[in-house]
C-alpha atoms as a PDB file:
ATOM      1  CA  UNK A   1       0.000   0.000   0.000  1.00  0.00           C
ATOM      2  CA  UNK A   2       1.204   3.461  -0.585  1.00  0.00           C
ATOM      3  CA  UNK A   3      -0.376   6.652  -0.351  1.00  0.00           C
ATOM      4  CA  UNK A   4       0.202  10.575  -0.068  1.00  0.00           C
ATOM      5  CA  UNK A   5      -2.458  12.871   1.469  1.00  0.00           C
ATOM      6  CA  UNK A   6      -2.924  16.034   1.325  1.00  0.00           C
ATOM      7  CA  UNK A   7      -0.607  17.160   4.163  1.00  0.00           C
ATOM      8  CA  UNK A   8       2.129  15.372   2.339  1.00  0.00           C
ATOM      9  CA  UNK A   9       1.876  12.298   5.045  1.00  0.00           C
ATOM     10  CA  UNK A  10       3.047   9.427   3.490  1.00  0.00           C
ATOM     11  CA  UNK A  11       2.064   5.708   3.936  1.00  0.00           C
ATOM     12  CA  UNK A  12       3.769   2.828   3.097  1.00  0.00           C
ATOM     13  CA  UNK A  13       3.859  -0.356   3.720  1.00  0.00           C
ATOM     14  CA  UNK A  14       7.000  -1.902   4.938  1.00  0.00           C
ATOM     15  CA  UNK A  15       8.815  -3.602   2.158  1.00  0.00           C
ATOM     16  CA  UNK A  16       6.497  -2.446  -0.867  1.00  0.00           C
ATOM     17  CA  UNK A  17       7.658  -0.835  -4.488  1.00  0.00           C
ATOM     18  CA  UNK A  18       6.529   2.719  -4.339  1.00  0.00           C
ATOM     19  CA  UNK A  19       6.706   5.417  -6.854  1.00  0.00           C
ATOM     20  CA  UNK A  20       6.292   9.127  -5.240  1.00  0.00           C
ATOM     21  CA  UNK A  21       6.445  11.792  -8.234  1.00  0.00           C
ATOM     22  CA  UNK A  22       7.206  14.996  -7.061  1.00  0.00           C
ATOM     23  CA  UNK A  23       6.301  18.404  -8.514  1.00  0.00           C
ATOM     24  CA  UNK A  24       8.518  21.164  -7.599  1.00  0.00           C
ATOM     25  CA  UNK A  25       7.190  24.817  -7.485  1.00  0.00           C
ATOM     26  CA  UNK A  26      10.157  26.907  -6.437  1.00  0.00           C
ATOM     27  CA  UNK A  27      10.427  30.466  -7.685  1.00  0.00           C
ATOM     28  CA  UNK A  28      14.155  31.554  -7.681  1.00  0.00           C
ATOM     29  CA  UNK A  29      14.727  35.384  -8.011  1.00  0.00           C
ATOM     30  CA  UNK A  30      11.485  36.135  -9.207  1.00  0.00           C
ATOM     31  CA  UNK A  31      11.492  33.619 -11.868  1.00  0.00           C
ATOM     32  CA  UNK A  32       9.785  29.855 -11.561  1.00  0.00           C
ATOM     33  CA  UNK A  33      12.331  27.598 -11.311  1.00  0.00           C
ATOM     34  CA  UNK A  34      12.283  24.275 -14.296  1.00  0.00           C
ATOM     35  CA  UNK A  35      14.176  21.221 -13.325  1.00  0.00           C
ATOM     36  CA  UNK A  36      17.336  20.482 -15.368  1.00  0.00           C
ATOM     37  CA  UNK A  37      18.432  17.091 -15.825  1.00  0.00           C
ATOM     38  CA  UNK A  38      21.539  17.261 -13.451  1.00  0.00           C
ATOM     39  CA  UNK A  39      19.241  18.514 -10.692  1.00  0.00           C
ATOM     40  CA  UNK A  40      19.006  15.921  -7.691  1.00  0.00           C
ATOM     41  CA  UNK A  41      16.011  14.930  -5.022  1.00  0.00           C
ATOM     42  CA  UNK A  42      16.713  13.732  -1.938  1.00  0.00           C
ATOM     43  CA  UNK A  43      14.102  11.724   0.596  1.00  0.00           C
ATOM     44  CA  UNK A  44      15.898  11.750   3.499  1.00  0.00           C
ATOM     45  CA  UNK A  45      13.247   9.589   6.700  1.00  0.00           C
ATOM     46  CA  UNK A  46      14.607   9.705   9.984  1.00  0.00           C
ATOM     47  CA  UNK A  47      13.233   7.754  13.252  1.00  0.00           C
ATOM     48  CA  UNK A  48      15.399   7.778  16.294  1.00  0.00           C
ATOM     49  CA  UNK A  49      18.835   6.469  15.128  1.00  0.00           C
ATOM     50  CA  UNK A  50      16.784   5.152  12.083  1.00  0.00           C
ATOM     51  CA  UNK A  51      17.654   6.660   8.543  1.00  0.00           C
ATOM     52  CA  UNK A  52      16.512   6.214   4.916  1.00  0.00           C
ATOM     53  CA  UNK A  53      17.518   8.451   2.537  1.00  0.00           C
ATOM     54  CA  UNK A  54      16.862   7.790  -1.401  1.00  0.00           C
ATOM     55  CA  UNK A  55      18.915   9.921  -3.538  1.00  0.00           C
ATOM     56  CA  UNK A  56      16.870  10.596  -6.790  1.00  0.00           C
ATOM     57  CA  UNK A  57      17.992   9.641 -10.031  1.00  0.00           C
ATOM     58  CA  UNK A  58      16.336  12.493 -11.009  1.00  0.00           C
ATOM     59  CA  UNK A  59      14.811  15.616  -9.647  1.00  0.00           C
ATOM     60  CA  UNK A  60      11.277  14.160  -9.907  1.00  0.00           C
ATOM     61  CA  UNK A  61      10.572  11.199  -8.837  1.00  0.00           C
ATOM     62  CA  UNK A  62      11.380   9.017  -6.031  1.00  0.00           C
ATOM     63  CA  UNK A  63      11.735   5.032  -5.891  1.00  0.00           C
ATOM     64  CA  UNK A  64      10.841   2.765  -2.962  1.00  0.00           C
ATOM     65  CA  UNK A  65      12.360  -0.642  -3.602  1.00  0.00           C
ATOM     66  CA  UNK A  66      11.638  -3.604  -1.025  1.00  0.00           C
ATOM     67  CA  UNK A  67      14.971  -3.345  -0.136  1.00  0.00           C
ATOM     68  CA  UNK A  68      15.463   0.133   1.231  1.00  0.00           C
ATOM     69  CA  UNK A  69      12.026  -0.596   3.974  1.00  0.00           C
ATOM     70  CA  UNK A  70      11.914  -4.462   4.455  1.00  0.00           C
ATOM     71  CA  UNK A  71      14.657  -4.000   7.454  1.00  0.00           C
ATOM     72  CA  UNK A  72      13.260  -0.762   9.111  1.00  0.00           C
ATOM     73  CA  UNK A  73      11.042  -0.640  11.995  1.00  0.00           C
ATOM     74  CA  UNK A  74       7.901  -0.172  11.410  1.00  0.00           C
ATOM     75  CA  UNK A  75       6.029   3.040  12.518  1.00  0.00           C
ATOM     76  CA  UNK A  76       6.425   7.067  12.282  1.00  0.00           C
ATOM     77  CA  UNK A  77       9.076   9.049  10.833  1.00  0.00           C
ATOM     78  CA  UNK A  78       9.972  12.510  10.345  1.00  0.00           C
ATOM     79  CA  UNK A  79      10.495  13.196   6.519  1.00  0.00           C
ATOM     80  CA  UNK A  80      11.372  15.893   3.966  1.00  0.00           C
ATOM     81  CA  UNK A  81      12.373  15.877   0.229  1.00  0.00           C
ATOM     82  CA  UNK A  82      15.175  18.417  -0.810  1.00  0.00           C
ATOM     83  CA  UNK A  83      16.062  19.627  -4.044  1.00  0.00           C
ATOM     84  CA  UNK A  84      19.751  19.527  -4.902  1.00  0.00           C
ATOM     85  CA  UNK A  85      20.549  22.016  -7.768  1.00  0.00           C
ATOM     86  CA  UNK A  86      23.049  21.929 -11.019  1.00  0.00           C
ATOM     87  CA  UNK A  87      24.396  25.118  -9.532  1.00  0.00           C
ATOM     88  CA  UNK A  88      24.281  23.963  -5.951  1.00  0.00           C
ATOM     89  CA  UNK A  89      21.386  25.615  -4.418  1.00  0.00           C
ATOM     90  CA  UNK A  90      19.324  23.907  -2.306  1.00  0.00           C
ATOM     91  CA  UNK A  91      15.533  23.621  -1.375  1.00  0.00           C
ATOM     92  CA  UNK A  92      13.158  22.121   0.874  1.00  0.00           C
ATOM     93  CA  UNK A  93      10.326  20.946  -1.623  1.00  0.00           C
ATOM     94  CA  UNK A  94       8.451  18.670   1.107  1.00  0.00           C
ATOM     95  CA  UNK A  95       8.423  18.668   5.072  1.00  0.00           C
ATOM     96  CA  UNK A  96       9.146  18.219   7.477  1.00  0.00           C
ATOM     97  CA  UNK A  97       6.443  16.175   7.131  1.00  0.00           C
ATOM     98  CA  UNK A  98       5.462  12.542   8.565  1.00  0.00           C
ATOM     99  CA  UNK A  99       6.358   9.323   6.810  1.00  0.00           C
ATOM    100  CA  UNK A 100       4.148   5.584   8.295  1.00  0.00           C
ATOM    101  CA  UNK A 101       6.000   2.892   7.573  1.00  0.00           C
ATOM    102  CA  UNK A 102       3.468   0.031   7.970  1.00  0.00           C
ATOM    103  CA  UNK A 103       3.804  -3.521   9.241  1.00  0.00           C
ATOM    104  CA  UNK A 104       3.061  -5.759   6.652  1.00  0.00           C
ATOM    105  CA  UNK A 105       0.787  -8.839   7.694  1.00  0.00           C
ATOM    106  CA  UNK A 106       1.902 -11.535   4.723  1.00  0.00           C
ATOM    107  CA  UNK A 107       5.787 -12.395   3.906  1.00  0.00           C
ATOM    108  CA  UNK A 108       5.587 -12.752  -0.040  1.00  0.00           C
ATOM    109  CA  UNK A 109       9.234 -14.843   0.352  1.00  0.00           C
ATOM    110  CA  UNK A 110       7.960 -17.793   2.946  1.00  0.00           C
ATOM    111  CA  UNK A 111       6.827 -21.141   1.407  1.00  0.00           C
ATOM    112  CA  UNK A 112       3.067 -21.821   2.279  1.00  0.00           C
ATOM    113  CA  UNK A 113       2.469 -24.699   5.326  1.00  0.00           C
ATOM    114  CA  UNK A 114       0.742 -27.367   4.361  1.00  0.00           C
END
């Protein structure tokens, strides 16, 4: 399960593929600012001594693999998105906002009982 509401809380469930697409509205000196390919996002989670942090491949979209959640606790963590730029600026785009990680009930890699 994954999900984004409106105040930019995310849920996820732990160990899940996730795609979060990310629109960024920054206005830089008066102008809006467009994305340029060498632009970087990064979705940094923390929980206590807990940290994810995805490093975009680009500016605009994020990727949850099973990997990066099957190992964290789950439950609620701080979040927030940042927006690395070409010419080294950076933004807050999201957060800090909060990030559920949720306990998933089934383990899709255990054999069935019989």
């Amino acid at each position: 399960m994954f999900r984004v509401d409106n105040d930019n809380k995310i849920y996820l469930t732990r160990g899940d593929t996730a795609v979060l697409n990310l629109v960024i509205d920054a206005v830089i000196n008066g102008k809006e600012y467009e994305v340029s390919e060498n632009d970087k996002a990064i979705f940094t989670a923390k929980k206590g001594e807990s940290v994810l942090r995805i490093e975009a491949a680009d500016a605009t979209t994020v990727n949850f693999t099973p990997e990066l959640t099957k190992d964290l606790k789950a439950g609620t963590y701080d979040y927030d998105v940042r927006l690395l730029t070409s010419s080294g600026d950076v933004f807050t785009v999201i957060g800090p906002a909060h990030f559920y990680l949720i306990e998933e009930i089934g383990n899709v890699n255990s054999e069935s009982e019989n």
